[in-house]
PDB file of N, CA and C in Angstrom:
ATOM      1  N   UNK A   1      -1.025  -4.008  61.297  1.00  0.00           N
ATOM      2  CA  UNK A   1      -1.480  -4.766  62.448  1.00  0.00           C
ATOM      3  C   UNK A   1      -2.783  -4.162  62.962  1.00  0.00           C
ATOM      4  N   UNK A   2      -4.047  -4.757  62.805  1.00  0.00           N
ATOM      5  CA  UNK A   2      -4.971  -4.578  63.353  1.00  0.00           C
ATOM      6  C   UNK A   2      -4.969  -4.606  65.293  1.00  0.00           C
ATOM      7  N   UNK A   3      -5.644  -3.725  65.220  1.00  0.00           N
ATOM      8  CA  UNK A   3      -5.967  -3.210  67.053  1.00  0.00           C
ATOM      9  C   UNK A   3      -7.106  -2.730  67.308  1.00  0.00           C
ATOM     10  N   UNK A   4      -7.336  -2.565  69.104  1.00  0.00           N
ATOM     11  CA  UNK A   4      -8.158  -2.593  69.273  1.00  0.00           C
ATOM     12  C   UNK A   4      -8.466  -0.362  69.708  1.00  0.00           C
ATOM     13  N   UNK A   5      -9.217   0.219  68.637  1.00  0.00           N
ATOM     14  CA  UNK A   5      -9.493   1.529  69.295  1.00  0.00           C
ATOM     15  C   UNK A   5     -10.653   1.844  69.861  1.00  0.00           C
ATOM     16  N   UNK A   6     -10.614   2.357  71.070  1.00  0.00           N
ATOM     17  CA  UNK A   6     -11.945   3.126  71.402  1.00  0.00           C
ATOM     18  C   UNK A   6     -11.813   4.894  71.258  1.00  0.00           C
ATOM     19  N   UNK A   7     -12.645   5.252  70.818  1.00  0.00           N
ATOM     20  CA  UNK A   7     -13.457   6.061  69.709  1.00  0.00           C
ATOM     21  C   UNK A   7     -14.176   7.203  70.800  1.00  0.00           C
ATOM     22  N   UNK A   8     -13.830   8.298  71.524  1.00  0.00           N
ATOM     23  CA  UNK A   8     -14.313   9.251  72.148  1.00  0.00           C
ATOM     24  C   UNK A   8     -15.135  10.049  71.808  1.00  0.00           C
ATOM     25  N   UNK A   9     -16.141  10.411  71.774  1.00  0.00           N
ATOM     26  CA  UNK A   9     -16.931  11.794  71.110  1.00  0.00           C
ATOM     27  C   UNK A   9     -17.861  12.120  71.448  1.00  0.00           C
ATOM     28  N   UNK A  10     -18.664  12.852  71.632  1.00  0.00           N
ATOM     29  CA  UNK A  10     -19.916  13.346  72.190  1.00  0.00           C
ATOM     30  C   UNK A  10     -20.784  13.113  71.457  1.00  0.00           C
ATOM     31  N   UNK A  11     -20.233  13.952  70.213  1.00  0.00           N
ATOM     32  CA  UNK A  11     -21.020  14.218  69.261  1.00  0.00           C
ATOM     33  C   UNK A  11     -21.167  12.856  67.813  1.00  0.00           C
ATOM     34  N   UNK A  12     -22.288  12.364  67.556  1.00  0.00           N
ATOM     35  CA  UNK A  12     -22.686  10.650  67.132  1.00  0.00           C
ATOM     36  C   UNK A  12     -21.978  11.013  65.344  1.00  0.00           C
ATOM     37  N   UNK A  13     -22.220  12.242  64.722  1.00  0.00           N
ATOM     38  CA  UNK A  13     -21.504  12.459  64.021  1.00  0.00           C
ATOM     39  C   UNK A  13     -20.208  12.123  63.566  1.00  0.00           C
ATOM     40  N   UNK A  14     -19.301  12.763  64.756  1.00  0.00           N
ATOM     41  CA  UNK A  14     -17.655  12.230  64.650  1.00  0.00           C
ATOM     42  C   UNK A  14     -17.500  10.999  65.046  1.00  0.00           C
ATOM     43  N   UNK A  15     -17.949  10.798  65.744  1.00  0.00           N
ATOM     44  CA  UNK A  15     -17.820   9.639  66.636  1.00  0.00           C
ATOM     45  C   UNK A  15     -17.834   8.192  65.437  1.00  0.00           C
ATOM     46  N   UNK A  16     -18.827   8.579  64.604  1.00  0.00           N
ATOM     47  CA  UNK A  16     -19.107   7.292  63.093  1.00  0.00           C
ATOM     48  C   UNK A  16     -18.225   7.532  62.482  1.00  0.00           C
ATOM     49  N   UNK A  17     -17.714   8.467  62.307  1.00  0.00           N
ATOM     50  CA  UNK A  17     -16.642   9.240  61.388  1.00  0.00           C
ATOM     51  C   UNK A  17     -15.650   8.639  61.791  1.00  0.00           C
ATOM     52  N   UNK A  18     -15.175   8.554  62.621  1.00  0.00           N
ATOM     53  CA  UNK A  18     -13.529   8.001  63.376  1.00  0.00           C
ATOM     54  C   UNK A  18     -13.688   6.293  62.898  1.00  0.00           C
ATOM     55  N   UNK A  19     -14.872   5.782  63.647  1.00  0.00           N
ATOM     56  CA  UNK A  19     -15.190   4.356  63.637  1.00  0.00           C
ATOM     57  C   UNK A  19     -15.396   3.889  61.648  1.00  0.00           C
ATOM     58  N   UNK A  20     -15.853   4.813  61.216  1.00  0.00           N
ATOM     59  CA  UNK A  20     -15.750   4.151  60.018  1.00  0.00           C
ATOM     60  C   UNK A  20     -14.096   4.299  59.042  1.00  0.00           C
ATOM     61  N   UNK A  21     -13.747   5.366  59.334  1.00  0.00           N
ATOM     62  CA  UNK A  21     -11.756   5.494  59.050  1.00  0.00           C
ATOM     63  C   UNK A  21     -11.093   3.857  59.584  1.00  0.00           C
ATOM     64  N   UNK A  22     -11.407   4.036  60.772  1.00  0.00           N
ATOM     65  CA  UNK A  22     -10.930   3.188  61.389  1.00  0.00           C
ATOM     66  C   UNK A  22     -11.155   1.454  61.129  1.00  0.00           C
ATOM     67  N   UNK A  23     -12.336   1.527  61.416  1.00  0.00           N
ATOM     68  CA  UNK A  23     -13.179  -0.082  61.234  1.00  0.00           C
ATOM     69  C   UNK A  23     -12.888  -0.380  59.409  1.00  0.00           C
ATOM     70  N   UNK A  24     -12.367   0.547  58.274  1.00  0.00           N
ATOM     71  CA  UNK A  24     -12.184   0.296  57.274  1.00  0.00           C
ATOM     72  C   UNK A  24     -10.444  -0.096  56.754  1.00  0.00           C
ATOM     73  N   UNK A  25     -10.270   0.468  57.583  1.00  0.00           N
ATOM     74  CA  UNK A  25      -8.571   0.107  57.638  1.00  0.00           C
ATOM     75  C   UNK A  25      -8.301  -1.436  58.577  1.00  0.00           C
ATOM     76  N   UNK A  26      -9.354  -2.042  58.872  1.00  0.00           N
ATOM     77  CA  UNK A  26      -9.289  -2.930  59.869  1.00  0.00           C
ATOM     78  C   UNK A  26      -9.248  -3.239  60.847  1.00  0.00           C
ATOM     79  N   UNK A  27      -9.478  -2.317  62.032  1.00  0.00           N
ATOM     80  CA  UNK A  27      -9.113  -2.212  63.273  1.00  0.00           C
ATOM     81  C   UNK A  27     -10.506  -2.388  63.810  1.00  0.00           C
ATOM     82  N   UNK A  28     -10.510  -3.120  65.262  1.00  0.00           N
ATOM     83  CA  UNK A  28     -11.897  -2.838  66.088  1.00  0.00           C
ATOM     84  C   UNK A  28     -11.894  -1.630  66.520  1.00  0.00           C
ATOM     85  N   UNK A  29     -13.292  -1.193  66.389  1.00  0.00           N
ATOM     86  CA  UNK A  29     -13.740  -0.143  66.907  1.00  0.00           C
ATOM     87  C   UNK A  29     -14.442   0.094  68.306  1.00  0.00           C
ATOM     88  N   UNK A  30     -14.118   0.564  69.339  1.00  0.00           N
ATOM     89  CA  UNK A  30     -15.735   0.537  70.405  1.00  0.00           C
ATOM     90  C   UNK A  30     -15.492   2.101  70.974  1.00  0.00           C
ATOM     91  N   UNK A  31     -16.210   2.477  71.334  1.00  0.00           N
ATOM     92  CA  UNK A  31     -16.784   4.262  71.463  1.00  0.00           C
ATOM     93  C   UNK A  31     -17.613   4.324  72.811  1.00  0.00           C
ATOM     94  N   UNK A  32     -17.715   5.569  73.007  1.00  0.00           N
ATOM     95  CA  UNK A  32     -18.094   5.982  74.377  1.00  0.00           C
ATOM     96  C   UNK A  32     -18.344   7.437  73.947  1.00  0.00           C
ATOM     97  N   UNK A  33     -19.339   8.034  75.171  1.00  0.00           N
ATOM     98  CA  UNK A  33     -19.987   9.148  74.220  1.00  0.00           C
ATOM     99  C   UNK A  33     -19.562  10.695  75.638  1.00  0.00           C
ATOM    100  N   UNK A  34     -18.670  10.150  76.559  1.00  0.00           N
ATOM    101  CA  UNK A  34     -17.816  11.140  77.739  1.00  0.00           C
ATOM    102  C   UNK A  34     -16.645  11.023  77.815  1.00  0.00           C
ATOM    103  N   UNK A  35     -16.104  11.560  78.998  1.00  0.00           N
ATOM    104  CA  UNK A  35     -14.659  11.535  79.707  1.00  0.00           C
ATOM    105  C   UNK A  35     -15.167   9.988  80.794  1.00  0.00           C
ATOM    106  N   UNK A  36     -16.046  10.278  81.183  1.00  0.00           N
ATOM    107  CA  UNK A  36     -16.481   9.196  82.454  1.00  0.00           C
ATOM    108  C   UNK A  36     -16.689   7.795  81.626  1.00  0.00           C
ATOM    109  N   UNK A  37     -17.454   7.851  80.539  1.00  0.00           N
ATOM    110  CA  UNK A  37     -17.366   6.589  79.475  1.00  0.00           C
ATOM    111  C   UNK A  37     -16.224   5.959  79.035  1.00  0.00           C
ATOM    112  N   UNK A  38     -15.420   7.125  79.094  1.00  0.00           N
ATOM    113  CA  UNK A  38     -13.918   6.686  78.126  1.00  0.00           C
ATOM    114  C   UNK A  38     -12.889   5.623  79.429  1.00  0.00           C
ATOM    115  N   UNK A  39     -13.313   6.499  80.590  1.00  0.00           N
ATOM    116  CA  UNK A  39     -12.497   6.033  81.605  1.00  0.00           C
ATOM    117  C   UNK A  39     -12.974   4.499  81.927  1.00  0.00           C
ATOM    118  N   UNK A  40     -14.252   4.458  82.194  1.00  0.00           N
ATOM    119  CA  UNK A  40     -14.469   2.974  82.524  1.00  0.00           C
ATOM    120  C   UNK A  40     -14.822   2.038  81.039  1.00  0.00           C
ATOM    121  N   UNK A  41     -14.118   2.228  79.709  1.00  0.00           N
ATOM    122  CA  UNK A  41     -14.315   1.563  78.717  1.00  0.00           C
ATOM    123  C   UNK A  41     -13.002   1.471  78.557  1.00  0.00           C
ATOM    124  N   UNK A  42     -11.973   1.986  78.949  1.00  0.00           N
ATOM    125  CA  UNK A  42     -10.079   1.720  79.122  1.00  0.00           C
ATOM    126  C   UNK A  42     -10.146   0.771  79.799  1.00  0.00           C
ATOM    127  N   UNK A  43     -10.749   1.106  81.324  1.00  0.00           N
ATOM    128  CA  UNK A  43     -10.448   0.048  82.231  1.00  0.00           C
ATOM    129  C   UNK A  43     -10.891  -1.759  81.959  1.00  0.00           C
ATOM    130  N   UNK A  44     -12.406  -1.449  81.232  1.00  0.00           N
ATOM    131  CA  UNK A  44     -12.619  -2.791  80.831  1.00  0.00           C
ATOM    132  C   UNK A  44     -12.389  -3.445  79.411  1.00  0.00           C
ATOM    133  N   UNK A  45     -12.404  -2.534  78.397  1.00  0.00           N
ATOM    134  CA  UNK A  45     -11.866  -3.393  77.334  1.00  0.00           C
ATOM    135  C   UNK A  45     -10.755  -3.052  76.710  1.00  0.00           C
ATOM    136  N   UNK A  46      -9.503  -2.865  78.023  1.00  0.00           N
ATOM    137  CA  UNK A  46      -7.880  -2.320  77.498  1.00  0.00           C
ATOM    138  C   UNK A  46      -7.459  -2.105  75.828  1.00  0.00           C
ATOM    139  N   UNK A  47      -7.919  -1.140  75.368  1.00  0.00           N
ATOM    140  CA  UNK A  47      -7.561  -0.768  73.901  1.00  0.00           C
ATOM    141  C   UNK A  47      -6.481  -0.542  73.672  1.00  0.00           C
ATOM    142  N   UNK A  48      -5.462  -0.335  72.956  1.00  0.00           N
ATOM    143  CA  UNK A  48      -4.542  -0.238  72.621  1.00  0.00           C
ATOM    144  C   UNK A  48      -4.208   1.109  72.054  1.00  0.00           C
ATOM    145  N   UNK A  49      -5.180   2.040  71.393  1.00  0.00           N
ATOM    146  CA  UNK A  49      -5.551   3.180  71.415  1.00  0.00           C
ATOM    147  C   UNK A  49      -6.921   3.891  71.700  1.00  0.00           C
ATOM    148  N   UNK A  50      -6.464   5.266  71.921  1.00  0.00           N
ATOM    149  CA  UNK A  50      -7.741   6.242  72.379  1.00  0.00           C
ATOM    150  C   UNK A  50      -7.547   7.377  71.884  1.00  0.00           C
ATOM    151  N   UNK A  51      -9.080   7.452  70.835  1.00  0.00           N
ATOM    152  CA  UNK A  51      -8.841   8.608  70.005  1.00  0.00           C
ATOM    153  C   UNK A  51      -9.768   9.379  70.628  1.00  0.00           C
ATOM    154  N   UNK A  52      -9.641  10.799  71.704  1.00  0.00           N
ATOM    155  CA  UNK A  52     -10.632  11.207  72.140  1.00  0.00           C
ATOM    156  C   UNK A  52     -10.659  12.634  71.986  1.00  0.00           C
ATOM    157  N   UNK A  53     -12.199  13.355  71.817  1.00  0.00           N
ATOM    158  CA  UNK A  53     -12.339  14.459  71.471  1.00  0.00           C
ATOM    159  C   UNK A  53     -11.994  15.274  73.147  1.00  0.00           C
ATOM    160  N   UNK A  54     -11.690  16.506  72.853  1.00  0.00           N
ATOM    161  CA  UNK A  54     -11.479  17.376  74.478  1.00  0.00           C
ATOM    162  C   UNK A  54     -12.574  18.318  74.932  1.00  0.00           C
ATOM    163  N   UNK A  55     -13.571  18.794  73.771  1.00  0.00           N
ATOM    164  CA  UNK A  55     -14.760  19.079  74.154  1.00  0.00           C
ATOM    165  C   UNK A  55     -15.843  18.282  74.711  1.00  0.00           C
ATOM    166  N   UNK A  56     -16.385  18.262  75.473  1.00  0.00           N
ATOM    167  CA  UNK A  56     -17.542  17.118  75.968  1.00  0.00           C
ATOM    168  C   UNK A  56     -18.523  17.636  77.241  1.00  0.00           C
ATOM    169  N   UNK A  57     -19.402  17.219  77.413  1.00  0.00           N
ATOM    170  CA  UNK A  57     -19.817  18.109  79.172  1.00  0.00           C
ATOM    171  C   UNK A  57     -19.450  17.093  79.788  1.00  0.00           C
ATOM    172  N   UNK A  58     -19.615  17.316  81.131  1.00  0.00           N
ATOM    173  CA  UNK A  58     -18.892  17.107  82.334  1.00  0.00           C
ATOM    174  C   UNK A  58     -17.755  16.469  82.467  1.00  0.00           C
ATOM    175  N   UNK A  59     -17.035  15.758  82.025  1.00  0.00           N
ATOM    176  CA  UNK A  59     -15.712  15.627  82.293  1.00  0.00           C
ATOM    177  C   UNK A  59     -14.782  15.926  80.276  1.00  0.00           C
ATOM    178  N   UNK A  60     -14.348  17.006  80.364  1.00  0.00           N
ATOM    179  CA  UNK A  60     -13.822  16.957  79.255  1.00  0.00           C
ATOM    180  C   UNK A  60     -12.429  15.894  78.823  1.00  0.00           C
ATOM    181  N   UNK A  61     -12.281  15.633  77.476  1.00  0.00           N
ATOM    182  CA  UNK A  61     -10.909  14.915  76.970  1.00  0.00           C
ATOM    183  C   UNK A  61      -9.866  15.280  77.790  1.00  0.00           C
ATOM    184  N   UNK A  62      -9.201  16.686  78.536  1.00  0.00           N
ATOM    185  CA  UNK A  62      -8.000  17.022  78.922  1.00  0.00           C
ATOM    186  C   UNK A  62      -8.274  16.188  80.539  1.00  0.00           C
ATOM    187  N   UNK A  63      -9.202  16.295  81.292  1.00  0.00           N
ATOM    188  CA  UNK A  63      -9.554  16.027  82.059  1.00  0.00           C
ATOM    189  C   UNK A  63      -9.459  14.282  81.851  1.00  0.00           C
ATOM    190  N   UNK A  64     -10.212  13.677  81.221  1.00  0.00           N
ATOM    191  CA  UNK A  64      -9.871  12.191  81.494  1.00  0.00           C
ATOM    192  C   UNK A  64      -8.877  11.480  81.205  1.00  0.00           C
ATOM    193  N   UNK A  65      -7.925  12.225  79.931  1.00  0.00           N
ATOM    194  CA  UNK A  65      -6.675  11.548  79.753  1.00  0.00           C
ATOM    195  C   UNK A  65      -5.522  11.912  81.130  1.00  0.00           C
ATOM    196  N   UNK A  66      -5.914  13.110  81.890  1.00  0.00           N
ATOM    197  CA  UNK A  66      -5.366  12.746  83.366  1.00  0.00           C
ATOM    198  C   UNK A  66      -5.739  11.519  83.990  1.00  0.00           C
ATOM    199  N   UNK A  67      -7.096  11.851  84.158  1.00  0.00           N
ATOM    200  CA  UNK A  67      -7.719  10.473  84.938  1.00  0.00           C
ATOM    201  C   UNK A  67      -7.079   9.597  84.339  1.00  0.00           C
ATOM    202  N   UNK A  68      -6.571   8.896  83.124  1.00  0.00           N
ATOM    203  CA  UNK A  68      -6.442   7.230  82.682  1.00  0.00           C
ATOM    204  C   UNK A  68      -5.212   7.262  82.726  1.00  0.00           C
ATOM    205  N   UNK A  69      -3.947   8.618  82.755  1.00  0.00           N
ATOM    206  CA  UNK A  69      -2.223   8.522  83.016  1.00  0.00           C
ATOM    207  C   UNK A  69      -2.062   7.892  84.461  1.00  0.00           C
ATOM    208  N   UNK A  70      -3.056   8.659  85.447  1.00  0.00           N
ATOM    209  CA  UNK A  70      -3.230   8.639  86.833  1.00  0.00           C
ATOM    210  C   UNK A  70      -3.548   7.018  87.007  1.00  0.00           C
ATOM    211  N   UNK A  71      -3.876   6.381  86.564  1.00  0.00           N
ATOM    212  CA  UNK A  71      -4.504   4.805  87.092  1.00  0.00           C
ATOM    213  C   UNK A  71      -3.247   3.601  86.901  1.00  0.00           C
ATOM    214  N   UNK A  72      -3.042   2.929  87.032  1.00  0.00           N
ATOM    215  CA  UNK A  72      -1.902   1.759  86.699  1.00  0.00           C
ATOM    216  C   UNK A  72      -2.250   1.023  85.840  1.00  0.00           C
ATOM    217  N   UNK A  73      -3.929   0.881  85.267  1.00  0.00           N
ATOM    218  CA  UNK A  73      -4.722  -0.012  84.472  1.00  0.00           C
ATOM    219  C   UNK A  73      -4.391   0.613  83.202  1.00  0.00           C
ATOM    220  N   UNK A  74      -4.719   1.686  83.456  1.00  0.00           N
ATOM    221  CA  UNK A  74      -4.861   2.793  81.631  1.00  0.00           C
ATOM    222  C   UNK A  74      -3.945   3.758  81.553  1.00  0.00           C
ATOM    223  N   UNK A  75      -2.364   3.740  82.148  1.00  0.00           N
ATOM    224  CA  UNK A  75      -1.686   4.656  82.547  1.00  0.00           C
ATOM    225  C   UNK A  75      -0.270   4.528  80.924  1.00  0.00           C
ATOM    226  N   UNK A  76      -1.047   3.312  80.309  1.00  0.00           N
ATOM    227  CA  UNK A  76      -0.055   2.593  79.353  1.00  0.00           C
ATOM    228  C   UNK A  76      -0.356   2.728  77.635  1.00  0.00           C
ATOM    229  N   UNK A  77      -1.576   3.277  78.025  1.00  0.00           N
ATOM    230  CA  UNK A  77      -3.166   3.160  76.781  1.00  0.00           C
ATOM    231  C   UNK A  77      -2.043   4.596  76.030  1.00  0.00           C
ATOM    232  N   UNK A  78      -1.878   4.415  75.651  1.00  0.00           N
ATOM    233  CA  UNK A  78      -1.676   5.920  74.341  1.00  0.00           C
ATOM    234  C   UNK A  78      -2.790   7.056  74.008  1.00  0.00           C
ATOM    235  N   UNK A  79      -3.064   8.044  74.106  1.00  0.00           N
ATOM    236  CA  UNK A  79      -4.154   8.757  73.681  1.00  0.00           C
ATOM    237  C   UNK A  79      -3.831   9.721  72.672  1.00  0.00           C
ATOM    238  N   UNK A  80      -4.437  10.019  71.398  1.00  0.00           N
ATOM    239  CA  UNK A  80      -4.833  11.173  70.726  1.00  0.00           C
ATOM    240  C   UNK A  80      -5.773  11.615  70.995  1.00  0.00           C
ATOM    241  N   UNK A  81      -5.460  13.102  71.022  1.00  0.00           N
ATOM    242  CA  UNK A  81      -6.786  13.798  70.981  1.00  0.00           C
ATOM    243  C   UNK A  81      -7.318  13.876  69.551  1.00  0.00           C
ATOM    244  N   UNK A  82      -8.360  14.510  69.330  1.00  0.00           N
ATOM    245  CA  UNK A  82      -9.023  14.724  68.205  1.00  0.00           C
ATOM    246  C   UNK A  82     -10.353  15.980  68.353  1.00  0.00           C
ATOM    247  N   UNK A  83     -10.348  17.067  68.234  1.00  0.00           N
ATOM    248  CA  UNK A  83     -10.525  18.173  68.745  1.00  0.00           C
ATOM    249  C   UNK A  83     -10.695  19.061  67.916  1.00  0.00           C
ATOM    250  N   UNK A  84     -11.858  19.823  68.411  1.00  0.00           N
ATOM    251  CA  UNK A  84     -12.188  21.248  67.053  1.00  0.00           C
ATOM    252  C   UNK A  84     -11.042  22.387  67.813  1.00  0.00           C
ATOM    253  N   UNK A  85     -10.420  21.988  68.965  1.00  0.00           N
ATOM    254  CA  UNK A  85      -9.839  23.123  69.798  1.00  0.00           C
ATOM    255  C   UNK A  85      -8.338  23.023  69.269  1.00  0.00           C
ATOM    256  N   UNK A  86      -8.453  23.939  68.133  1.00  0.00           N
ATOM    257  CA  UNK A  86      -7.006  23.984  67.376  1.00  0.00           C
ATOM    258  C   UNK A  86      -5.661  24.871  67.302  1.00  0.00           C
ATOM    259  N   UNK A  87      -5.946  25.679  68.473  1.00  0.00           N
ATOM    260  CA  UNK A  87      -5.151  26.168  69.036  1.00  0.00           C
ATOM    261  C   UNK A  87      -3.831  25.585  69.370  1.00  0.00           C
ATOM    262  N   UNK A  88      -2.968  26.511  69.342  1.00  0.00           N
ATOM    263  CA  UNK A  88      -1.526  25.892  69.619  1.00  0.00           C
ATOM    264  C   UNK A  88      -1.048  25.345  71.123  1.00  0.00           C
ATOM    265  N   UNK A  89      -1.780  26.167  71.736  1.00  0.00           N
ATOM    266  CA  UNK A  89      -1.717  26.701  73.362  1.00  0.00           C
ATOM    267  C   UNK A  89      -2.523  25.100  73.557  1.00  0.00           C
ATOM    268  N   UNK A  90      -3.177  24.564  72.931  1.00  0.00           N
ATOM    269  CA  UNK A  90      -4.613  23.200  73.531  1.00  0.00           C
ATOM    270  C   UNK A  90      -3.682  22.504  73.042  1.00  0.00           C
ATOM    271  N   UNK A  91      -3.162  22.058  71.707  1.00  0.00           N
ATOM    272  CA  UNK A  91      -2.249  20.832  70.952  1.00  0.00           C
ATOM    273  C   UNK A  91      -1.007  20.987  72.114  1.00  0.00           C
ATOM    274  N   UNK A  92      -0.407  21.799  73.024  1.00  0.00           N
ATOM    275  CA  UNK A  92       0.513  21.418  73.346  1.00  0.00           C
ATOM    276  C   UNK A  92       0.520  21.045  74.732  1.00  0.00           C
ATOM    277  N   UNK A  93      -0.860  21.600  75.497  1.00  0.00           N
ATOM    278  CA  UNK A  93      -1.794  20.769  76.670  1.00  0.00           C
ATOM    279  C   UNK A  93      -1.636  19.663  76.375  1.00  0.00           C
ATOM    280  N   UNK A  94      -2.275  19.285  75.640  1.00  0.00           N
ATOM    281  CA  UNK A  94      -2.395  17.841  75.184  1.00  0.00           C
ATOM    282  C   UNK A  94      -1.435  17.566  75.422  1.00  0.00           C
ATOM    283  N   UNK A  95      -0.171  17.475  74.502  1.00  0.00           N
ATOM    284  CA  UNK A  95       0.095  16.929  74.648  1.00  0.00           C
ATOM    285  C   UNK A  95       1.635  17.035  75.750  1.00  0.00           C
ATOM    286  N   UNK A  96       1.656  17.962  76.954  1.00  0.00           N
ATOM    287  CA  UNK A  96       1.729  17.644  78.114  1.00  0.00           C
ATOM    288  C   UNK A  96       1.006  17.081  79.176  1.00  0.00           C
ATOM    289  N   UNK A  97       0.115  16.871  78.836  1.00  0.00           N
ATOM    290  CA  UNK A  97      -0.962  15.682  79.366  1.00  0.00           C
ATOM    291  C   UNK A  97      -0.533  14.232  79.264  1.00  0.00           C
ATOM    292  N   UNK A  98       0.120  13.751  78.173  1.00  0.00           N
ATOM    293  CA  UNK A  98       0.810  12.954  77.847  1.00  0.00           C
ATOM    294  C   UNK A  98       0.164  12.027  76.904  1.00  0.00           C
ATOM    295  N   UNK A  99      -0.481  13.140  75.802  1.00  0.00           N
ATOM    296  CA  UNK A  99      -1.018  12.247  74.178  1.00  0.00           C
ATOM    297  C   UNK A  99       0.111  12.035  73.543  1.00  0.00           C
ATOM    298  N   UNK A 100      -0.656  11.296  72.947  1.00  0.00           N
ATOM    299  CA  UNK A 100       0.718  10.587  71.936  1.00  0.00           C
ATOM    300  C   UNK A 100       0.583  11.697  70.461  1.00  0.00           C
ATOM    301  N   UNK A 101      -0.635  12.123  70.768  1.00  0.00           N
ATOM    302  CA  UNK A 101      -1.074  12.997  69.387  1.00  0.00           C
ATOM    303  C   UNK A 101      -2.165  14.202  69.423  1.00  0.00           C
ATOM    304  N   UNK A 102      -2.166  15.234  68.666  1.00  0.00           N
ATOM    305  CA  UNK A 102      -3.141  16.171  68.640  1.00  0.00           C
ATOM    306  C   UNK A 102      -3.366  16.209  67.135  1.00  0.00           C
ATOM    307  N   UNK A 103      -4.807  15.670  66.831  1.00  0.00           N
ATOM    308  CA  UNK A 103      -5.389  15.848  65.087  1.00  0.00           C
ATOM    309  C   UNK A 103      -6.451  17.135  65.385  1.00  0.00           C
ATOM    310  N   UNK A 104      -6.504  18.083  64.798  1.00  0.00           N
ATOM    311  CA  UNK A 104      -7.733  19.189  65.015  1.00  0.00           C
ATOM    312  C   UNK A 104      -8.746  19.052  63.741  1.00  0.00           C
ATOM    313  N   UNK A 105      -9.792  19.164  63.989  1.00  0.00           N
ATOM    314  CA  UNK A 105     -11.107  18.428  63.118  1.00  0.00           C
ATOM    315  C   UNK A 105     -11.288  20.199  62.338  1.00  0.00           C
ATOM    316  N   UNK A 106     -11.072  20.005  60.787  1.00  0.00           N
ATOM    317  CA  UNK A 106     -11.429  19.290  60.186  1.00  0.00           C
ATOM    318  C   UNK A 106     -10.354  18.278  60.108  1.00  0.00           C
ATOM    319  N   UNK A 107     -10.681  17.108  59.506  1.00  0.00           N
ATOM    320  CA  UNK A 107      -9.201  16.555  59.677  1.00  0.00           C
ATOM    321  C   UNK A 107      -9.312  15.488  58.073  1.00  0.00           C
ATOM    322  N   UNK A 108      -8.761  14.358  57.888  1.00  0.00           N
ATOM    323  CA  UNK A 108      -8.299  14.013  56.621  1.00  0.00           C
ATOM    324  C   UNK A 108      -8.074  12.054  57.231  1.00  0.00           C
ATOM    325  N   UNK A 109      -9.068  11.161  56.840  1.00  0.00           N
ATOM    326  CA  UNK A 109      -8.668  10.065  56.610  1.00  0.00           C
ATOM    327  C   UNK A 109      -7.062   9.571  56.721  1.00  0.00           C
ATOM    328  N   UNK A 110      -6.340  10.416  56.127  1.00  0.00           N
ATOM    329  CA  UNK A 110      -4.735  10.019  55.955  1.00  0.00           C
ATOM    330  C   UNK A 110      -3.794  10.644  57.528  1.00  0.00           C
ATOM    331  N   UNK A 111      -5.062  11.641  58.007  1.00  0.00           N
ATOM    332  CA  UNK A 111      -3.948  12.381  59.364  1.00  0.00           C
ATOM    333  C   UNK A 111      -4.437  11.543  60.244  1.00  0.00           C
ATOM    334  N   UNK A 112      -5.960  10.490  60.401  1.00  0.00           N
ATOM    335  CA  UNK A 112      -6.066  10.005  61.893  1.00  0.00           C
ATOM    336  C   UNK A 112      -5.422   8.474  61.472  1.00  0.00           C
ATOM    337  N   UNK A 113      -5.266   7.831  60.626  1.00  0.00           N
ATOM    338  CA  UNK A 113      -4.651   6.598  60.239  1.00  0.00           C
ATOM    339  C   UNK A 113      -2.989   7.068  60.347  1.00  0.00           C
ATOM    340  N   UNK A 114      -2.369   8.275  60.367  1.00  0.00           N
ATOM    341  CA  UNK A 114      -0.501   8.241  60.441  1.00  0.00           C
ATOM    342  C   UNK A 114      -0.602   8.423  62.033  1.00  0.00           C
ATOM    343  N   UNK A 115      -1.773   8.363  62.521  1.00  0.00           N
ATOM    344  CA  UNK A 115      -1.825   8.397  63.963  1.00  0.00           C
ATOM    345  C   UNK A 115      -1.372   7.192  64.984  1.00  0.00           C
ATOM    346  N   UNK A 116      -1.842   6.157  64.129  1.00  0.00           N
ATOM    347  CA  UNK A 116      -1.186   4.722  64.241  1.00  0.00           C
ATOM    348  C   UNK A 116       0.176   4.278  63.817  1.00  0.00           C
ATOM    349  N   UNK A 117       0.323   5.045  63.311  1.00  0.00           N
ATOM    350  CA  UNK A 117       2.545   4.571  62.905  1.00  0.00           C
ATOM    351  C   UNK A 117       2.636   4.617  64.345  1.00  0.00           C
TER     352      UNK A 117
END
C-alpha cells in the first residue's frame, strides 16, 4: 500500500537518499530540511509517516517528535527516527518519545522499507 512520507533531514544528501528508497518502492515523498519544517509539513500535508533525522540545528528530531505527540493534528502521525546517533541510550529516547522506530545511518534499503510493516 502506497503512502504518503515526509522525509526529515538537514542534510540534502540523506534526505535524497530516504526519498529515493522510498519514492522507488512507490510511496509519495515530501521533505523538510528542520524540526520547525517537519512540524508545520505534519500539520499541513498529514503523512502517514515521518522518517526524521534527530540531529539538526535549532530544533532537533527528539525535540519535534514531542512537539507533533503534543498537538491533536500530528499526535497520530507515527515517527521513525533515522539518525547517525546510534547509541543505545538515543534508540531508546526515541523511542520513549513515542517512535514507532529507531534506524541508525549507516543503514540498508531493506531496514528503512521493514519500517513500513
Amino acid at each position: 500500500m502506497a503512502s504518503k512520507i515526509l522525509v526529515v533531514d538537514d542534510a540534502p544528501v540523506d534526505r535524497d537518499n530516504l526519498q529515493r528508497i522510498l519514492a522507488g518502492a512507490g510511496h509519495t515523498v515530501i521533505t523538510a530540511e528542520s524540526g520547525e519544517q517537519a512540524i508545520a509539513r505534519a500539520r499541513s500535508d498529514a503523512p502517514d509517516l515521518i522518517m526524521m533525522d534527530v540531529n539538526m540545528p535549532d530544533m532537533d528530531g527528539f525535540a519535534a517528535a514531542r512537539k507533533l505527540k503534543s498537538e491533536d493534528a500530528t499526535r497520530n502521525i507515527p515517527v521513525v527516527f533515522v539518525s547517525g546517533k546510534n547509541q543505545k541510550a538515543d534508540m531508546a529516547w526515541g523511542l520513549m518519545l513515542g517512535a514507532k522506530g529507531y534506524v541508525a545511518k549507516p543503514y540498508t534499503a531493506a531496514q528503512i522499507l521493514a519500517q513500513l510493516a
